[in-house]
Protein backbone atom coordinates (compact mmCIF):
# COMPACT_ATOMS: atom_id res chain seq x y z
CA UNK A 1 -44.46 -24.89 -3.82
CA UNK A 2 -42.02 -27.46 -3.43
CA UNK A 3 -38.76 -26.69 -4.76
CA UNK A 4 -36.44 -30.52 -5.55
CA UNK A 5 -32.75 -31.19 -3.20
CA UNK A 6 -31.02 -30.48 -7.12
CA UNK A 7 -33.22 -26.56 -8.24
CA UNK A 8 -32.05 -25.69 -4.63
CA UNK A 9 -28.06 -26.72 -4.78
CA UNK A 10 -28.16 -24.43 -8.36
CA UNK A 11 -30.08 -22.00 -6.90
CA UNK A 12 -27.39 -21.82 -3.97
CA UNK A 13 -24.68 -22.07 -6.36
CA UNK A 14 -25.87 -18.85 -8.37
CA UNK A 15 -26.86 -16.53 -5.85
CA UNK A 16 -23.23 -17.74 -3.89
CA UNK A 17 -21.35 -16.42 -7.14
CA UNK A 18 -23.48 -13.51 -7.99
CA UNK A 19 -22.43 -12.30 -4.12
CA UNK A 20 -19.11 -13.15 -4.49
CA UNK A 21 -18.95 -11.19 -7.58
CA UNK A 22 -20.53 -8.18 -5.75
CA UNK A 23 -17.95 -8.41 -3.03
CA UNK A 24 -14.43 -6.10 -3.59
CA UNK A 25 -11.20 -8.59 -3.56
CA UNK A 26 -8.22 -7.05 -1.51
CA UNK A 27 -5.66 -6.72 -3.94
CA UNK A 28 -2.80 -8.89 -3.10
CA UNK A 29 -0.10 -5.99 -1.46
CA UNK A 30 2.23 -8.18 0.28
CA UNK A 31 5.79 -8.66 -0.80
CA UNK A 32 8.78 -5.66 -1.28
CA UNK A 33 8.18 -2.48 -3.48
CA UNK A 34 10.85 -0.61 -4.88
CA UNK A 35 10.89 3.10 -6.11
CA UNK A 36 13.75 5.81 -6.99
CA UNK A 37 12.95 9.38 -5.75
CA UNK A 38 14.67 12.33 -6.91
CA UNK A 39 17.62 13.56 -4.89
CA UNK A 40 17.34 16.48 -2.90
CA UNK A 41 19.11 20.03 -4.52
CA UNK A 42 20.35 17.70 -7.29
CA UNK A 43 21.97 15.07 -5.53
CA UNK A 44 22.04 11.72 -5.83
CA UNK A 45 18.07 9.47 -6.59
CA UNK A 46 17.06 7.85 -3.60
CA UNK A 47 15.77 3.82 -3.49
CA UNK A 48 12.87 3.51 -1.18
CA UNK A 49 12.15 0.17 -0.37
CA UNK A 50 8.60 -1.19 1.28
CA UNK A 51 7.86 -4.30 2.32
CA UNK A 52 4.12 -5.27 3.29
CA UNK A 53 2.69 -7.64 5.01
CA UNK A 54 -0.99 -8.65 5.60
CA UNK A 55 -1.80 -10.13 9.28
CA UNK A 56 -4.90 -11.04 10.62
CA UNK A 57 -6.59 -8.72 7.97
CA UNK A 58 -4.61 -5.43 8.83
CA UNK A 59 -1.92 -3.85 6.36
CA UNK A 60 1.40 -3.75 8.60
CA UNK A 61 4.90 -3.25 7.20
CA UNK A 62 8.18 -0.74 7.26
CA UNK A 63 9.36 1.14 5.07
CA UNK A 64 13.39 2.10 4.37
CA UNK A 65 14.78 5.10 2.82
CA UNK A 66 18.10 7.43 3.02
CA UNK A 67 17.60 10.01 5.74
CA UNK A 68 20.09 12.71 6.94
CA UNK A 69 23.61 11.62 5.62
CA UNK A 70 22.32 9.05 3.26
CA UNK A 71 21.92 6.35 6.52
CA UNK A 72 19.19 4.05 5.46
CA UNK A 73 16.42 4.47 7.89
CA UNK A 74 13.43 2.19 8.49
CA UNK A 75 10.39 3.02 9.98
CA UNK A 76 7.35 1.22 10.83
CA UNK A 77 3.85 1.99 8.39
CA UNK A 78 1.00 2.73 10.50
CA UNK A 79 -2.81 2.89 9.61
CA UNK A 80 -2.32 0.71 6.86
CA UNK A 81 -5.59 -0.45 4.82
CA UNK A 82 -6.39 -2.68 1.75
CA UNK A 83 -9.70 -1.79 -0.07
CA UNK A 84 -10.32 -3.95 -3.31
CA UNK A 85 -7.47 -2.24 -4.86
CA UNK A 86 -6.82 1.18 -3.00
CA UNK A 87 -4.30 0.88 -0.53
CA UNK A 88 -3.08 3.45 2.10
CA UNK A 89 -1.18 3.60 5.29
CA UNK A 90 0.64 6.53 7.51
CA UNK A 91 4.54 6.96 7.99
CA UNK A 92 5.92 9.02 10.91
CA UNK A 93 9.74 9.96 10.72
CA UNK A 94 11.67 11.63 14.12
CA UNK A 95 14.55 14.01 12.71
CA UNK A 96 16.39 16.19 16.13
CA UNK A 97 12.96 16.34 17.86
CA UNK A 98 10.69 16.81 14.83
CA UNK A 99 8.14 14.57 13.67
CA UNK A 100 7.20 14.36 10.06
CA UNK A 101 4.25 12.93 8.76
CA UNK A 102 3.88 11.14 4.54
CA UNK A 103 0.36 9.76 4.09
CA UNK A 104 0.97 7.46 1.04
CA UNK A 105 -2.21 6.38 -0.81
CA UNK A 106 -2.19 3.96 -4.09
CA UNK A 107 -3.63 2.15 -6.44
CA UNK A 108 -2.30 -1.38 -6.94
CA UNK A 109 -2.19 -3.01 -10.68
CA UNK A 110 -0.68 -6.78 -10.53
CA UNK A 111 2.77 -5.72 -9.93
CA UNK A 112 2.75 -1.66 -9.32
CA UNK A 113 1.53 0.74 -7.48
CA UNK A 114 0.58 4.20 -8.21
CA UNK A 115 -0.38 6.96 -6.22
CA UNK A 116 0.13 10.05 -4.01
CA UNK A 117 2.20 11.05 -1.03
CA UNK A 118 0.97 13.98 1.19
CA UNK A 119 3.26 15.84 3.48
CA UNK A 120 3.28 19.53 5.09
CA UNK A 121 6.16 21.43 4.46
CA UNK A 122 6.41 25.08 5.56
CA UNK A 123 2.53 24.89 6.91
CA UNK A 124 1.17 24.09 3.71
CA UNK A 125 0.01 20.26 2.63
CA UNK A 126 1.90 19.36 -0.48
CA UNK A 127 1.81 15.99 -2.63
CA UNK A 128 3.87 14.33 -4.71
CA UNK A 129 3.18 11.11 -7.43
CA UNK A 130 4.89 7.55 -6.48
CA UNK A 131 4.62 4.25 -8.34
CA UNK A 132 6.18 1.39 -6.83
CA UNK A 133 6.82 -1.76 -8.52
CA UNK A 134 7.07 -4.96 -6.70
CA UNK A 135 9.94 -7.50 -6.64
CA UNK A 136 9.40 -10.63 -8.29
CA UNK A 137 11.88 -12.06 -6.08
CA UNK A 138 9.14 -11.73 -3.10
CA UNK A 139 6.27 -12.17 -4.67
């Protein structure tokens, strides 16, 4: 059967979209997020600011926050990942020796994200909710 230069360019054409279709989008993550935590024992929110970056395919970024004495700290994201719209990545904060470990993990709608941060505390793996929003200024 021979198939004409014209059926075969549609026939391309369809079965191009159909698989791009089928294929997961990264959701667009780069730019600065802002969100206010709770202050410890009833002090003062906290701002946590992360900015994101995507380079050569791979999540990257830093995130900054108040640590001990309300000194804005930033530290490096590690193990960061984009998948369609799930997004995750690793902090890894040094307080007098210690190291403590937040996995965040998301959801990202146009301008927010929403999700979970897991930490241990005491031995046992706790989580709290976050939802970011992102800065038009950035964006």
């Amino acid at each position: 059967m021979k198939i004409n230069h014209s059926a075969r360019k549609l026939f391309c054409t369809i079965i191009t979209a159909v698989f791009l279709g089928m294929v997961a989008q990264a959701a667009d993550v780069a730019g600065t997020w802002t969100w206010v935590m709770p202050g410890r024992n009833g002090g003062s929110d906290r701002t946590n600011t992360l900015t994101l970056k995507i380079e050569d395919s791979k999540l990257t970024g830093k995130i900054a926050a108040p640590g001990p004495g309300g000194q804005i700290t930033e530290t490096s994201i590690t193990d960061g990942k984009v998948d369609g719209d799930k997004v995750s990545f690793t902090v890894v904060r040094q307080y007098n020796g210690n190291s403590r470990t937040n996995s965040y993990t998301g959801s990202v709608a146009a301008d927010k994200i929403t999700g979970k941060i897991e930490f241990t505390r005491q031995g046992e793996t706790q989580s709290r909710d976050w939802e970011a929003k992102r800065s038009t200024e950035t964006k």
